[in-house]
N, C-alpha and C. Protein backbone atom coordinates (compact mmCIF):
# COMPACT_ATOMS: atom_id res chain seq x y z
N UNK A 1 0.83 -1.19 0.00
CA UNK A 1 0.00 0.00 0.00
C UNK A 1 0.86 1.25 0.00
N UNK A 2 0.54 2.47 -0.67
CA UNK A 2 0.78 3.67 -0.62
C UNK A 2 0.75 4.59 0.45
N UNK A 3 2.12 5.01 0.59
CA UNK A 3 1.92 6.09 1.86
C UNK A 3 0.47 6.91 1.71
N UNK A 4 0.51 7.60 0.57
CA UNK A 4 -0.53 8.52 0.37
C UNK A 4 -2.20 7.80 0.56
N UNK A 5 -2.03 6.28 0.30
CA UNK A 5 -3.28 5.72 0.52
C UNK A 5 -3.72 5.54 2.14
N UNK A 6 -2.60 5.46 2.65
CA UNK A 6 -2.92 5.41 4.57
C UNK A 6 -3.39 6.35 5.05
N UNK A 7 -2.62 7.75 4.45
CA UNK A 7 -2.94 8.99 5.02
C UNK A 7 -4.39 9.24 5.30
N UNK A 8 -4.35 10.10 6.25
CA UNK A 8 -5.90 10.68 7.16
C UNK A 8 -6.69 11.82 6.00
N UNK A 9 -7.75 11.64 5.69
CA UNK A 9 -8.78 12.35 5.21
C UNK A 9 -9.26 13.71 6.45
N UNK A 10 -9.27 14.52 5.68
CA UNK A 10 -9.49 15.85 6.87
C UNK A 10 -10.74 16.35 6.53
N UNK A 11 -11.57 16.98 7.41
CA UNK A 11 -12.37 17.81 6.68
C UNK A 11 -12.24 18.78 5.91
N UNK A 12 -12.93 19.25 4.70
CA UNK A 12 -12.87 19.74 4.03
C UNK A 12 -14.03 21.02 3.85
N UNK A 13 -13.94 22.16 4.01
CA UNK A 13 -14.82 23.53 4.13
C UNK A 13 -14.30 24.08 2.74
N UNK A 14 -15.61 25.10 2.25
CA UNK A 14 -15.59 25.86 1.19
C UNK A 14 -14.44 26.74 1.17
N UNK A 15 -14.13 26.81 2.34
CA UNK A 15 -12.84 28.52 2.22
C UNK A 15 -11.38 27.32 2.39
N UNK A 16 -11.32 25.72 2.50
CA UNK A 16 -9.95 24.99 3.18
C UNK A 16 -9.30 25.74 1.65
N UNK A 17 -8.02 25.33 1.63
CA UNK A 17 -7.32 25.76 0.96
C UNK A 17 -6.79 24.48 -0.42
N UNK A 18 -6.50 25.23 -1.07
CA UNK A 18 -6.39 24.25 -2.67
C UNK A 18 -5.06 23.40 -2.53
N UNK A 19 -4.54 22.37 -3.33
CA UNK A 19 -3.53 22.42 -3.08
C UNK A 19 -2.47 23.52 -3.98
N UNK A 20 -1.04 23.82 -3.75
CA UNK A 20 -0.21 24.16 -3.92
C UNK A 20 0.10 23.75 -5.42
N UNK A 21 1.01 24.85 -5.70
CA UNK A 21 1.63 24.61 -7.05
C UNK A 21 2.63 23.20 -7.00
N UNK A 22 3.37 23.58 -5.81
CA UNK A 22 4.59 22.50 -5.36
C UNK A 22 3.79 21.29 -4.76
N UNK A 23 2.13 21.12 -3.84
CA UNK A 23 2.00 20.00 -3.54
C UNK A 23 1.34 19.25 -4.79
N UNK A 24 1.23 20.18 -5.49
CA UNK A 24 0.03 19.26 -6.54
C UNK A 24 1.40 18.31 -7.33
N UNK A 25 2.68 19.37 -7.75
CA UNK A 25 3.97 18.41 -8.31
C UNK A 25 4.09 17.62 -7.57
N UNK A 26 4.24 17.09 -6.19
CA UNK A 26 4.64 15.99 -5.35
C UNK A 26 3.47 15.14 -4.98
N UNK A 27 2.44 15.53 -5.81
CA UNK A 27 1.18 14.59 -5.11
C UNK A 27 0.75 13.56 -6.18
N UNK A 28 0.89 14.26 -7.69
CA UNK A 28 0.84 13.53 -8.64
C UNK A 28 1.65 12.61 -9.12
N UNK A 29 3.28 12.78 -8.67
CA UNK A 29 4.29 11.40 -8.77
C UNK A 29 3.66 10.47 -8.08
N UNK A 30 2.73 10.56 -7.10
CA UNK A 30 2.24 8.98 -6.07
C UNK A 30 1.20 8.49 -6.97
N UNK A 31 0.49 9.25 -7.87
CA UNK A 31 -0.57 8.78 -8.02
C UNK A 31 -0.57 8.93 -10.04
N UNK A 32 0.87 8.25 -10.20
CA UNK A 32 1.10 8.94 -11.62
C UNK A 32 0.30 7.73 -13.43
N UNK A 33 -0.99 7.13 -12.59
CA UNK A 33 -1.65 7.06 -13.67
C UNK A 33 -2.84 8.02 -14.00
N UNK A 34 -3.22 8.77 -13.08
CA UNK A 34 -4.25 9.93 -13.22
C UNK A 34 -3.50 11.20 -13.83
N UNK A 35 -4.78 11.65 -14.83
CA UNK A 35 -4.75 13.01 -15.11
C UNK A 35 -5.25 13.88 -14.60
N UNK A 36 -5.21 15.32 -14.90
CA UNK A 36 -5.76 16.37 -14.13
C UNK A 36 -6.42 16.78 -15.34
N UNK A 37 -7.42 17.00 -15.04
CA UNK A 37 -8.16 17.57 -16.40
C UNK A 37 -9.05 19.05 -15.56
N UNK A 38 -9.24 19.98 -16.64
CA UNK A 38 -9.78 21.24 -16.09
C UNK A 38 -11.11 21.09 -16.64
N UNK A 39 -12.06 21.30 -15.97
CA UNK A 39 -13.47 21.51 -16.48
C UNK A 39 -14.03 22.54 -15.21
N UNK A 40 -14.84 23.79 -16.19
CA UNK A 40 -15.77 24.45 -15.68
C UNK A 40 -14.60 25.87 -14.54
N UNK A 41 -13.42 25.54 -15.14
CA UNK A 41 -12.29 26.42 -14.13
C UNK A 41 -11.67 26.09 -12.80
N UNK A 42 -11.81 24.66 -12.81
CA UNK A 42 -10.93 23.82 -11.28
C UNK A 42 -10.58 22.88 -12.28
N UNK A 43 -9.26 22.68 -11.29
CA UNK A 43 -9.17 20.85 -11.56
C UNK A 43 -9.84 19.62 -11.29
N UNK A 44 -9.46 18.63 -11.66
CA UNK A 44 -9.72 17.59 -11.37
C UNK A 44 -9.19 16.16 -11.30
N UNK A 45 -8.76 15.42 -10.87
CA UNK A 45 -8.33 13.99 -10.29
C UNK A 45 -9.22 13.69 -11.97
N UNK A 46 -8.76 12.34 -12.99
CA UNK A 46 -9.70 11.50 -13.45
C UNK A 46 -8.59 10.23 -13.89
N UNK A 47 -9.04 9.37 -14.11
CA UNK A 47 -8.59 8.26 -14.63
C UNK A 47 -9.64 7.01 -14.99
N UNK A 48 -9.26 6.31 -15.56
CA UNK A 48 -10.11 5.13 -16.53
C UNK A 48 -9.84 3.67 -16.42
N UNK A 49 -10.37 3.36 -15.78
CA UNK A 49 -9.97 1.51 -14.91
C UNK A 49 -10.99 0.53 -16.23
N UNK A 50 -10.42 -0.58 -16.55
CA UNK A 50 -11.09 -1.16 -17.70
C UNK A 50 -11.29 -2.44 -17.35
N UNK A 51 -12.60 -3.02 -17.58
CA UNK A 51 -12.52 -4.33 -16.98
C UNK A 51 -13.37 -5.66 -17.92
N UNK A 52 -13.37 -6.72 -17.85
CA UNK A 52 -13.76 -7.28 -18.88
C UNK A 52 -15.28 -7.67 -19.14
N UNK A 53 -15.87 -6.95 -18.41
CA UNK A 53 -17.34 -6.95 -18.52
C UNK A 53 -18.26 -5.73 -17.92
N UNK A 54 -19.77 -5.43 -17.83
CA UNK A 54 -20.22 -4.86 -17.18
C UNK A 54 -20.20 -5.47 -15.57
N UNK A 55 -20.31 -6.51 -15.49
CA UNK A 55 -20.72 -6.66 -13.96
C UNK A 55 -19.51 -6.57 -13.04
N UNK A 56 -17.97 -6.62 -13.72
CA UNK A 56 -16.85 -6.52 -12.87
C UNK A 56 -16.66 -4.60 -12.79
N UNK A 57 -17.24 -4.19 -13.85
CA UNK A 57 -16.99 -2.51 -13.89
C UNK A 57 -18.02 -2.58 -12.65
N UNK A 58 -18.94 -2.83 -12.71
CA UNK A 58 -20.28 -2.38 -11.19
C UNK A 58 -19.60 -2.84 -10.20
N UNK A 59 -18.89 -4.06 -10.10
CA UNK A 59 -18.61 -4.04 -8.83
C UNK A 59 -17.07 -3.35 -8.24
N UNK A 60 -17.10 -2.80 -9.28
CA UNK A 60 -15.26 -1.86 -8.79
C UNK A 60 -16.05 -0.30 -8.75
N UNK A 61 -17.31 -0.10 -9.00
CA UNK A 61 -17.62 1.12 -8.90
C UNK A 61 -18.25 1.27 -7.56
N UNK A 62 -19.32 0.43 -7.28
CA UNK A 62 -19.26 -0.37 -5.60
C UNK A 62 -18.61 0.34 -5.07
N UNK A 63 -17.75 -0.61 -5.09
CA UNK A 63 -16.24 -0.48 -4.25
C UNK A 63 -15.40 0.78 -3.95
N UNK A 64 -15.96 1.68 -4.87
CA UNK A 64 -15.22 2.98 -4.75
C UNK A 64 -16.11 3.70 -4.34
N UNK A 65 -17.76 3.69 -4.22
CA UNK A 65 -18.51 4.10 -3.64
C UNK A 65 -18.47 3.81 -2.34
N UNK A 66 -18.31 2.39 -1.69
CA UNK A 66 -17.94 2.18 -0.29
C UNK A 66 -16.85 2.91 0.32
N UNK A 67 -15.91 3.08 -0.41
CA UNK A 67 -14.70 4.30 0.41
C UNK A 67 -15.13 5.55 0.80
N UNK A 68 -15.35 6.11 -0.41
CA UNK A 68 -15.95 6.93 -0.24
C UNK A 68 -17.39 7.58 0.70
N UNK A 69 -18.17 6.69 0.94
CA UNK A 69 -19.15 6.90 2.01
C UNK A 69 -18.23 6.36 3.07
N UNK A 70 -17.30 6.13 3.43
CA UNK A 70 -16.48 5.98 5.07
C UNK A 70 -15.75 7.14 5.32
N UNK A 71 -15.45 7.62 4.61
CA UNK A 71 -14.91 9.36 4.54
C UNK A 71 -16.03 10.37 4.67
N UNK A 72 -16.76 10.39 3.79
CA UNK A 72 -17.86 10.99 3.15
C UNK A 72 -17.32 12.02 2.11
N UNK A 73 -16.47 11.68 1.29
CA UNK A 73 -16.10 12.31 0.25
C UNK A 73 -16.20 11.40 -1.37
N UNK A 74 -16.98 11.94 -2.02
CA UNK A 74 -17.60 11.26 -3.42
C UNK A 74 -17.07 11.72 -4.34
N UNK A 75 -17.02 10.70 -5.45
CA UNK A 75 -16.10 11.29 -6.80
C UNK A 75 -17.17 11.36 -7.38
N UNK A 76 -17.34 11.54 -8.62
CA UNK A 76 -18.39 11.37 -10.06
C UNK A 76 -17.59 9.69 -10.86
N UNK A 77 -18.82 8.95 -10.70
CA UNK A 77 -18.38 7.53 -11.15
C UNK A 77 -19.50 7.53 -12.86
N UNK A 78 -18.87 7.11 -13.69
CA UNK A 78 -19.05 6.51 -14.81
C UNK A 78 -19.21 5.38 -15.65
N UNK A 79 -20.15 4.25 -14.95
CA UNK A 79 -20.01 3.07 -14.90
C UNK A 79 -20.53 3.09 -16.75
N UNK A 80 -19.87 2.16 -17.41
CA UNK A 80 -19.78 1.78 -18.95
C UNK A 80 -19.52 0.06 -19.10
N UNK A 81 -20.04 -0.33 -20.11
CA UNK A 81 -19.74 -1.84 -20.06
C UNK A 81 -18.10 -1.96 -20.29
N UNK A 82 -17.18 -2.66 -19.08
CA UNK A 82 -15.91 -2.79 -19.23
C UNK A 82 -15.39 -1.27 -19.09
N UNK A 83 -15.84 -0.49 -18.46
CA UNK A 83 -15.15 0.78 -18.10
C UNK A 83 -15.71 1.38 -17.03
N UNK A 84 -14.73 2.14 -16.03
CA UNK A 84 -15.05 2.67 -15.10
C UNK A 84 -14.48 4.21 -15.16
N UNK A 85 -15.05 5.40 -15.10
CA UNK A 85 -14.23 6.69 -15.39
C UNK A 85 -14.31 7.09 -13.95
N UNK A 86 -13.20 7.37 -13.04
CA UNK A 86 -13.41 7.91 -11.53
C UNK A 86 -12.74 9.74 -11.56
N UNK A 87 -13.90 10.71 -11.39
CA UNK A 87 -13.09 11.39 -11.09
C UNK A 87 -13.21 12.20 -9.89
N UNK A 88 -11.99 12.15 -9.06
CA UNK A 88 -11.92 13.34 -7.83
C UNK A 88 -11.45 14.42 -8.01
N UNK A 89 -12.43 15.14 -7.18
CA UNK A 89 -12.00 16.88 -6.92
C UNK A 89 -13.04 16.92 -5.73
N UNK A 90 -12.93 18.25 -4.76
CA UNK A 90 -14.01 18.68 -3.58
C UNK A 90 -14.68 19.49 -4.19
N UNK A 91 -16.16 19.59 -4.36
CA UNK A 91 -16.86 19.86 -4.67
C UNK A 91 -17.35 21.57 -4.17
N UNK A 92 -17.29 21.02 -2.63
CA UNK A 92 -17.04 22.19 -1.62
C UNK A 92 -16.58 23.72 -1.99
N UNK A 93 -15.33 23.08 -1.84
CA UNK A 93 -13.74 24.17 -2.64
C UNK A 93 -14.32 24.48 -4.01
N UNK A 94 -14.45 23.46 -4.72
CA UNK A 94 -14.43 23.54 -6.43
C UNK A 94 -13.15 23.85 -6.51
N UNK A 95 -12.17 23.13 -6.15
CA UNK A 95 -11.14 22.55 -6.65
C UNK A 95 -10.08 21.06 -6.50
N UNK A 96 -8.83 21.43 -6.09
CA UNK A 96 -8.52 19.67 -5.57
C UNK A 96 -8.10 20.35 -4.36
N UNK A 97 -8.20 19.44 -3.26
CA UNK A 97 -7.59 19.24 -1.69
C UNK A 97 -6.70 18.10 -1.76
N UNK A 98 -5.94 17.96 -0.73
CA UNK A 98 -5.20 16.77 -0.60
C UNK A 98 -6.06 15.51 -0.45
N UNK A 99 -7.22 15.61 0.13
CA UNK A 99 -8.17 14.41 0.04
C UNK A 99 -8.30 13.47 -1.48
N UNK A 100 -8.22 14.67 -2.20
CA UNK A 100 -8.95 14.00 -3.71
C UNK A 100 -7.68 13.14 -3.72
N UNK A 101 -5.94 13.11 -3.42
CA UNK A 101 -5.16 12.33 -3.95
C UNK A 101 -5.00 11.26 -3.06
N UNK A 102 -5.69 11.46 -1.81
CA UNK A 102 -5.60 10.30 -0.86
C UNK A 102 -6.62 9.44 -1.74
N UNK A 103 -8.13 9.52 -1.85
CA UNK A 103 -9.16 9.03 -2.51
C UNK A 103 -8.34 8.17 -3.79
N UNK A 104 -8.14 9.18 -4.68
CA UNK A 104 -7.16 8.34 -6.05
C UNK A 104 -6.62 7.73 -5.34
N UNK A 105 -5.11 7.74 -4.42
CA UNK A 105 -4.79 6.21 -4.22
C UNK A 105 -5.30 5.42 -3.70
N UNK A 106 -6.28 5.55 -2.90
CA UNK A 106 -7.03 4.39 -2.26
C UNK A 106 -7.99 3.70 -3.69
N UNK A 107 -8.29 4.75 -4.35
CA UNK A 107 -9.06 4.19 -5.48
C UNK A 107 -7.70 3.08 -6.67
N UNK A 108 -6.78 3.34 -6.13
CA UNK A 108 -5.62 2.27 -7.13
C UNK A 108 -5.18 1.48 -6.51
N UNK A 109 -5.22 1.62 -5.09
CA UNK A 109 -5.63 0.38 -4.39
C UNK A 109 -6.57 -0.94 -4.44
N UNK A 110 -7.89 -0.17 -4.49
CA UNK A 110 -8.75 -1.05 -5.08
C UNK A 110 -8.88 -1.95 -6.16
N UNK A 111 -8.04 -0.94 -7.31
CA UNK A 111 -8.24 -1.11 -8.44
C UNK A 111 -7.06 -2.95 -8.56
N UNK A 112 -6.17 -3.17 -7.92
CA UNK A 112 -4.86 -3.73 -7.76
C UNK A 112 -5.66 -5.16 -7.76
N UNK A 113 -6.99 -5.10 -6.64
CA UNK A 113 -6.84 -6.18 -5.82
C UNK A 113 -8.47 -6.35 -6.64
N UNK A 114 -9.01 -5.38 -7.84
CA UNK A 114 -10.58 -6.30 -8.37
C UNK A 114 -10.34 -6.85 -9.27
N UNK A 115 -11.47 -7.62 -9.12
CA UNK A 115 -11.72 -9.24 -10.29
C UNK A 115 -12.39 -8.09 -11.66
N UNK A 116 -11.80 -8.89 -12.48
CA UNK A 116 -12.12 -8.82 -14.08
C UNK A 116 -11.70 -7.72 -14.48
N UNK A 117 -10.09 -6.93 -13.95
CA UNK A 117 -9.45 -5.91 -14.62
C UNK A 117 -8.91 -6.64 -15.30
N UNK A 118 -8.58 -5.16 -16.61
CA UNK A 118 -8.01 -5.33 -18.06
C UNK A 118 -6.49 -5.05 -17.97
């Protein structure tokens, strides 16, 4: 497991602060199959998990829904036959926090250990 996947989830308020120019460079080497994509003027966490059917994509989307309600921090999930699109950002902020890169690695965590990846 990933340092960054152990790490503590904090709360997160509309005014917490974004990350950094310098943490976002050191946050994305841990978590270097995700992109950052800009939509609507924030960033965003996304990446694309592929799996060999619909019912193994549902149950890795599950699965990332269960993390996520133990935190209480939610991505936007994209369930597709044999594809899963996950993306984090705080909604709150409307931008990224350090949470969204804890979430991604815990979400490539998951991803390591489900049935019927591509």
């Amino acid at each position: 497991m990933s340092t960054l996947s152990q790490a503590q989830c904090e709360a997160c308020r509309a005014d917490a602060p974004h990350v950094s120019d310098d943490e976002l460079a050191a946050l994305i080497k841990q978590i270097p199959d995700w992109n950052i994509e800009v939509r609507d003027g924030h960033m965003e966490l996304e990446r694309v998990f592929l799996f060999k059917n619909f019912r193994h994509a549902l149950a890795f989307t599950n699965a990332v829904g269960g993390i996520a309600e133990e935190v209480g921090h939610h991505p936007d999930l994209l369930t597709q036959w044999g594809k899963v699109t996950v993306t984090w950002w705080s909604h709150e902020m409307n931008g990224l926090h350090r949470n969204d890169f804890i979430m991604a690695a815990r979400t490539d965590e998951l991803a390591k250990v489900a049935e019927g990846r591509k």
